[in-house]
N, C-alpha and C. Protein backbone atom coordinates (compact mmCIF):
# COMPACT_ATOMS: atom_id res chain seq x y z
N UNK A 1 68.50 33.88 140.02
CA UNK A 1 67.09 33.59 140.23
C UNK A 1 66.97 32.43 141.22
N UNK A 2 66.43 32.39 142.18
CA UNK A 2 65.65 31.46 142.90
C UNK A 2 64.39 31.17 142.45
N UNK A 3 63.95 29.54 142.95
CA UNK A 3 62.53 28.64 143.19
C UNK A 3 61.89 28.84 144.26
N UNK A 4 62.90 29.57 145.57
CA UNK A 4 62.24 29.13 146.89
C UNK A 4 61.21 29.66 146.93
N UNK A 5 59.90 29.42 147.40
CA UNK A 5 58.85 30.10 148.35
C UNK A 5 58.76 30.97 148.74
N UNK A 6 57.88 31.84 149.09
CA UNK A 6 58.20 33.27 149.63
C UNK A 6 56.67 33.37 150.62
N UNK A 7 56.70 34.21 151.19
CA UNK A 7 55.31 34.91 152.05
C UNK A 7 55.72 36.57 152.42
N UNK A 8 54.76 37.06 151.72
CA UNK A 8 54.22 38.16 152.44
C UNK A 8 53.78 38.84 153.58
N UNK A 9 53.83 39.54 154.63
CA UNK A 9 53.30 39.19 155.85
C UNK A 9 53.53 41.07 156.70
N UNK A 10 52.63 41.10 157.18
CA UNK A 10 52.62 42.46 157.96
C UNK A 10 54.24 41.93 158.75
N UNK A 11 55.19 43.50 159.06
CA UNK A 11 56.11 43.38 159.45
C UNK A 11 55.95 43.07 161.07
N UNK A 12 57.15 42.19 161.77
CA UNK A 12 56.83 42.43 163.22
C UNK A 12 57.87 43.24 164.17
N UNK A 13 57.60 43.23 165.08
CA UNK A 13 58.74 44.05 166.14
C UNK A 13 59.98 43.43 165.66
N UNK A 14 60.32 42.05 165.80
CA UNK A 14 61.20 41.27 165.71
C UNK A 14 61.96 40.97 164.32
N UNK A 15 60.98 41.80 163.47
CA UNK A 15 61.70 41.67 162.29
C UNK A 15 62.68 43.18 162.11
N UNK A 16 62.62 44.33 162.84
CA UNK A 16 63.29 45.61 162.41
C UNK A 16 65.14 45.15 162.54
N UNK A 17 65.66 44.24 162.80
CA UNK A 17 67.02 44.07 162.28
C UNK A 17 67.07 43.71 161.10
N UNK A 18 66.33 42.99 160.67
CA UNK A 18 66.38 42.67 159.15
C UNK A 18 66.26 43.74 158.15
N UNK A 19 64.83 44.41 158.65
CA UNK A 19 64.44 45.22 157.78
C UNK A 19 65.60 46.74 157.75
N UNK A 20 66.25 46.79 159.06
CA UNK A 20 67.19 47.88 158.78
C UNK A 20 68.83 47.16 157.99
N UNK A 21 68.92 46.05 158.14
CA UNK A 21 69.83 45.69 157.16
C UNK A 21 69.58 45.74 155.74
N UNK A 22 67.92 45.62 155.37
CA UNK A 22 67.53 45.66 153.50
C UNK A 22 67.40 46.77 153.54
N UNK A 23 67.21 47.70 154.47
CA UNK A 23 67.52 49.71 154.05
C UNK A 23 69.06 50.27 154.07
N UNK A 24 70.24 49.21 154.53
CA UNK A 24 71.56 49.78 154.56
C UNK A 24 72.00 48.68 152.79
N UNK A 25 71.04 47.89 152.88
CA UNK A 25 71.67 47.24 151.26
C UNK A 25 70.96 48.19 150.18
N UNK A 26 69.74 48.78 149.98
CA UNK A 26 69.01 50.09 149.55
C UNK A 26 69.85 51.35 149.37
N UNK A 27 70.45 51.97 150.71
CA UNK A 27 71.71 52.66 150.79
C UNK A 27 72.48 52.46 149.35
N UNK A 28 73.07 51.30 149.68
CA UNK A 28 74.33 51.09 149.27
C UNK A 28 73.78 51.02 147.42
N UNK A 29 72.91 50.05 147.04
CA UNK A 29 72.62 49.50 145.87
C UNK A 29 72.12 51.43 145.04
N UNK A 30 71.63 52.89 145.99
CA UNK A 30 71.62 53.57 145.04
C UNK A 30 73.03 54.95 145.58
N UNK A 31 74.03 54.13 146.10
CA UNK A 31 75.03 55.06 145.60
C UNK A 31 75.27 55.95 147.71
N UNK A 32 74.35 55.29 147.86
CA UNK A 32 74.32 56.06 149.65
C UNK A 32 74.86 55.38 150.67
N UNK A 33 75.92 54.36 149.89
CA UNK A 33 75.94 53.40 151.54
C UNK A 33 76.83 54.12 152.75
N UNK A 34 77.67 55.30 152.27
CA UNK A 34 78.07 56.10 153.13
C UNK A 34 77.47 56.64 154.17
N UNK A 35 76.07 56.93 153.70
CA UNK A 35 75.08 57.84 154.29
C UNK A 35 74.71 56.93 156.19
N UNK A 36 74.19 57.14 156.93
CA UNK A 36 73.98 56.52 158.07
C UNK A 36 72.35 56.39 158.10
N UNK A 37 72.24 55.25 158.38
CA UNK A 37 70.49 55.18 157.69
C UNK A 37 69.90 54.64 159.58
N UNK A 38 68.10 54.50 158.89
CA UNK A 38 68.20 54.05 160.99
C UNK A 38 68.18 52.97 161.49
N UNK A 39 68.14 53.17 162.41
CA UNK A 39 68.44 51.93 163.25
C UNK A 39 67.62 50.94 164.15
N UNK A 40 67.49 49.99 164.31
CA UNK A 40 66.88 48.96 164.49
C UNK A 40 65.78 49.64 165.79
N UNK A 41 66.24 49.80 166.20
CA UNK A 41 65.32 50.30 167.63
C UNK A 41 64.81 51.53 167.22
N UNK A 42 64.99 52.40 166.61
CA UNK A 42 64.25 53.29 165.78
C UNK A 42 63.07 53.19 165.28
N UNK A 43 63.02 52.07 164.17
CA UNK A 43 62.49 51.44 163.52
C UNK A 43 61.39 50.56 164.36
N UNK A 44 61.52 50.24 165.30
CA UNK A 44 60.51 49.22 165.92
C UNK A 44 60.22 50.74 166.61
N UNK A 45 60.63 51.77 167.47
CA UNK A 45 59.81 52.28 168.44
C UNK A 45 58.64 53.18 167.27
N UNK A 46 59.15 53.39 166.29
CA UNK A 46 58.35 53.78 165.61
C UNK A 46 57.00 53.40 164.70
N UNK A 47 57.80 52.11 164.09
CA UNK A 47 55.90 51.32 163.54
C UNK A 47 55.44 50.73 164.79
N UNK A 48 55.66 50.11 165.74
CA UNK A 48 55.24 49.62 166.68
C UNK A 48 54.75 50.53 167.81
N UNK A 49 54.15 51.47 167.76
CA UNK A 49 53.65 51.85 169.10
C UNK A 49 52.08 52.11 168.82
N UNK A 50 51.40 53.08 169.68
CA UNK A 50 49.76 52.80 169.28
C UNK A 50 49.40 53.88 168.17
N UNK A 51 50.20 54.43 167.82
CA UNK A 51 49.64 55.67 166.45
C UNK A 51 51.24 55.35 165.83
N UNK A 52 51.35 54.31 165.13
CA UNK A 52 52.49 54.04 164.42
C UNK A 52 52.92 55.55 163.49
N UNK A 53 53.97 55.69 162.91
CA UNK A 53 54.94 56.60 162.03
C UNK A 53 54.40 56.02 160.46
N UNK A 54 54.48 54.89 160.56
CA UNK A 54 54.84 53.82 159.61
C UNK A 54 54.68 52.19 159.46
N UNK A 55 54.09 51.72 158.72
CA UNK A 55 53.96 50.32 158.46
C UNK A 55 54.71 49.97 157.50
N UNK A 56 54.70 48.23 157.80
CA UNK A 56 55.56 48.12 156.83
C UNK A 56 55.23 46.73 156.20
N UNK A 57 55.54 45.88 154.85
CA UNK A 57 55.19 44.38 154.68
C UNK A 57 56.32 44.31 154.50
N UNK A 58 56.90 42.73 154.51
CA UNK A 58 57.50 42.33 154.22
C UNK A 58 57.67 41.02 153.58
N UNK A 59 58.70 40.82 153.10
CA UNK A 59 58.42 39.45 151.75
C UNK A 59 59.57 38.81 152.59
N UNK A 60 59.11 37.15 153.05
CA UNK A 60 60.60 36.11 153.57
C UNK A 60 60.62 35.44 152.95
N UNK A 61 62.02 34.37 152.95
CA UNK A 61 61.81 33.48 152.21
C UNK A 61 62.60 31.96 153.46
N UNK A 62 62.61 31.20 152.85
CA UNK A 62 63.31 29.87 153.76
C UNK A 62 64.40 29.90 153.48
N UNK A 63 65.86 29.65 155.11
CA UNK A 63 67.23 29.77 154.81
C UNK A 63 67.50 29.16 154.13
N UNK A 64 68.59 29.35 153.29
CA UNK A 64 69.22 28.32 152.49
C UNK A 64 69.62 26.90 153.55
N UNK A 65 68.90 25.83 152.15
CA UNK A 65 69.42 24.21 153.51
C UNK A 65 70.88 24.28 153.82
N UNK A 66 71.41 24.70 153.35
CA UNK A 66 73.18 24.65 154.02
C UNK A 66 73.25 26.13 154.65
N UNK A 67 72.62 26.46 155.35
CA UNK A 67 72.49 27.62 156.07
C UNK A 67 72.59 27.17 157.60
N UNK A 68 73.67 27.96 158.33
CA UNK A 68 73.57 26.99 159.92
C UNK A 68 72.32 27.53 161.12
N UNK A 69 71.59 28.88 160.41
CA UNK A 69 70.73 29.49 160.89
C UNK A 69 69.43 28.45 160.32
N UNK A 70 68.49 28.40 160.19
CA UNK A 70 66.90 27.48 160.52
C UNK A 70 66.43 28.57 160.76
N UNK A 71 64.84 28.39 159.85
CA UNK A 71 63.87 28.97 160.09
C UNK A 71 63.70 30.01 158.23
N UNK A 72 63.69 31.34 158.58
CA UNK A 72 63.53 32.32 157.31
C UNK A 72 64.52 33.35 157.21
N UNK A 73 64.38 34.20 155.81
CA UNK A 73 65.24 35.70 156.98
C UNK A 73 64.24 36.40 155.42
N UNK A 74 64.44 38.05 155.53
CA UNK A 74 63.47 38.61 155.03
C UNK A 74 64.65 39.01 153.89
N UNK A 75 63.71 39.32 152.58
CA UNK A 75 64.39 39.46 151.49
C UNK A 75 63.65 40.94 150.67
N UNK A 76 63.02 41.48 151.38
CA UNK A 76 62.30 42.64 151.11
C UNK A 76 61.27 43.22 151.66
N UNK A 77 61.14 44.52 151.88
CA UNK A 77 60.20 45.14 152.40
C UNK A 77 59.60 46.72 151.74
N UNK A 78 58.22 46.88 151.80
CA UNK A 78 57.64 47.94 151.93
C UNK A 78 57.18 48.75 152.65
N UNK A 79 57.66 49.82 153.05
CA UNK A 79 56.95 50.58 154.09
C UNK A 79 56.02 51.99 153.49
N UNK A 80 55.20 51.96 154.44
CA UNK A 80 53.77 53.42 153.87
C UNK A 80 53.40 53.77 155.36
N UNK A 81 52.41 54.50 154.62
CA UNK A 81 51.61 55.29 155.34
C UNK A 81 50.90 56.14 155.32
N UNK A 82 50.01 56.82 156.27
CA UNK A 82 48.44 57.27 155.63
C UNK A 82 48.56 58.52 156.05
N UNK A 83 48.26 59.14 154.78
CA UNK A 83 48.10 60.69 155.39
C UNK A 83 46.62 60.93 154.66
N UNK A 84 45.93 62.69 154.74
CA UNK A 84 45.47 63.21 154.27
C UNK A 84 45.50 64.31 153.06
N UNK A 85 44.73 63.95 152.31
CA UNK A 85 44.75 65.07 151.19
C UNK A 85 43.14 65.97 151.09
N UNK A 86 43.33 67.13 151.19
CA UNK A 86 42.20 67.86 150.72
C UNK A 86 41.24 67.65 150.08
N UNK A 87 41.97 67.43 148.97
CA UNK A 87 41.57 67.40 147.47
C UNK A 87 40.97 65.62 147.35
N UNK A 88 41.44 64.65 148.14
CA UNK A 88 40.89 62.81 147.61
C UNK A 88 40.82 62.44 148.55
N UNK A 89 41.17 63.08 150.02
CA UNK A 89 40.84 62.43 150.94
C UNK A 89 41.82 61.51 151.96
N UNK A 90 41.62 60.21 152.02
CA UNK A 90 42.88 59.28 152.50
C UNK A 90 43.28 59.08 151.64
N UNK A 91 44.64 58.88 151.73
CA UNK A 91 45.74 58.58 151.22
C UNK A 91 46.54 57.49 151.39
N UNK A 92 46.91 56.83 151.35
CA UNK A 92 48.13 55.45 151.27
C UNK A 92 49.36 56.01 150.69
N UNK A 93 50.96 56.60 151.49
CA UNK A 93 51.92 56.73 150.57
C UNK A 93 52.72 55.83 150.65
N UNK A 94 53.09 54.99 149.57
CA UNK A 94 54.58 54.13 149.38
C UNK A 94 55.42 55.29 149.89
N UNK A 95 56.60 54.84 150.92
CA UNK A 95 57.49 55.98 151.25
C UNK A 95 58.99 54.89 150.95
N UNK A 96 58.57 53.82 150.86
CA UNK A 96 60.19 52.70 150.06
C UNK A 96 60.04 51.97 149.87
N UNK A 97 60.52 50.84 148.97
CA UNK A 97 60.21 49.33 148.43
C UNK A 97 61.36 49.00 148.11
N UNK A 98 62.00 47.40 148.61
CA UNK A 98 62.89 47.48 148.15
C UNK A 98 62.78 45.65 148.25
N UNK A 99 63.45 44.81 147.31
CA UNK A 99 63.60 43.75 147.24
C UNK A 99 65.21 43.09 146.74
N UNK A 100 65.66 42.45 147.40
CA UNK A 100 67.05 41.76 146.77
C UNK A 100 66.82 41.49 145.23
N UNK A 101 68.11 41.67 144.78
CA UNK A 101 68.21 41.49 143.33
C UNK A 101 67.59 40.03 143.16
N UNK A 102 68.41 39.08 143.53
CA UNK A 102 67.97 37.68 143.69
C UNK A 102 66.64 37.18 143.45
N UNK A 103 65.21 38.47 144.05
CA UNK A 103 64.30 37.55 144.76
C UNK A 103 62.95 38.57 143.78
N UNK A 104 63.96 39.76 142.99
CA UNK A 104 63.21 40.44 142.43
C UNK A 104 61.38 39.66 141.43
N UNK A 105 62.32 38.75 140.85
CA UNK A 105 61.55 38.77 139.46
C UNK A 105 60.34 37.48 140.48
N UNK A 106 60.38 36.69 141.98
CA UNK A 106 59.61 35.83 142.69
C UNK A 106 58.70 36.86 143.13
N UNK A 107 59.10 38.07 144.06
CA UNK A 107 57.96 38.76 144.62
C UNK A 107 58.57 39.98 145.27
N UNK A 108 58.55 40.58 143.97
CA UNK A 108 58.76 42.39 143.98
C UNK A 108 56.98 42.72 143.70
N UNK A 109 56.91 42.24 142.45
CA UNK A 109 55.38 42.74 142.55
C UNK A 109 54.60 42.12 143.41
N UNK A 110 54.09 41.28 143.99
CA UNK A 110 53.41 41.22 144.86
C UNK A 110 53.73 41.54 145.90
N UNK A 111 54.85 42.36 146.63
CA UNK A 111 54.84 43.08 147.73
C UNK A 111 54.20 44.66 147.59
């Protein structure tokens, strides 16, 4: 369990290395890390253009102080997206959620 701080925050271009490293730890944590998952530039050409695939949030937190990196790194993310239904209309689908074990019980639910 960690104390640190956390923020929530629409994902950015600059974050899709991160976020494709917490989908190869996802992989791995249900039994798929064999599998080849995508890849960083994938991932940005896709939520990032003007009729995105996909959005995504993400949860950071602050490096550890004996960390030689400064600044944050991301410890979970959600990605969705909007389709249509007949029957209710718009839609919002969760299509993955995933949070480090570590950072679960700080802000799994509020992502």
């Amino acid at each position: 369990m960690t104390s640190q701080a956390f923020v929530i925050r629409a994902a950015r271009p600059e974050d899709c290395g991160e976020i494709a490293r917490i989908i190869k730890e996802l992989a791995a944590h249900q039994g798929l890390g064999h599998k080849e998952t995508v890849a960083e530039e994938a991932l940005r050409e896709d939520a990032f253009r003007d009729d995105p695939y996909f959005r995504a949030l993400v949860a950071e937190v602050p490096r550890d102080v004996n960390s030689p990196d400064s600044g944050t790194r991301l410890v979970g993310y959600a990605m969705y997206y909007f389709c249509y239904s007949p029957f209710v209309r718009r839609v919002m689908y969760l299509e993955d959620f995933y949070v480090e074990p570590a950072y679960r019980d700080r802000c799994g639910e509020q992502l």
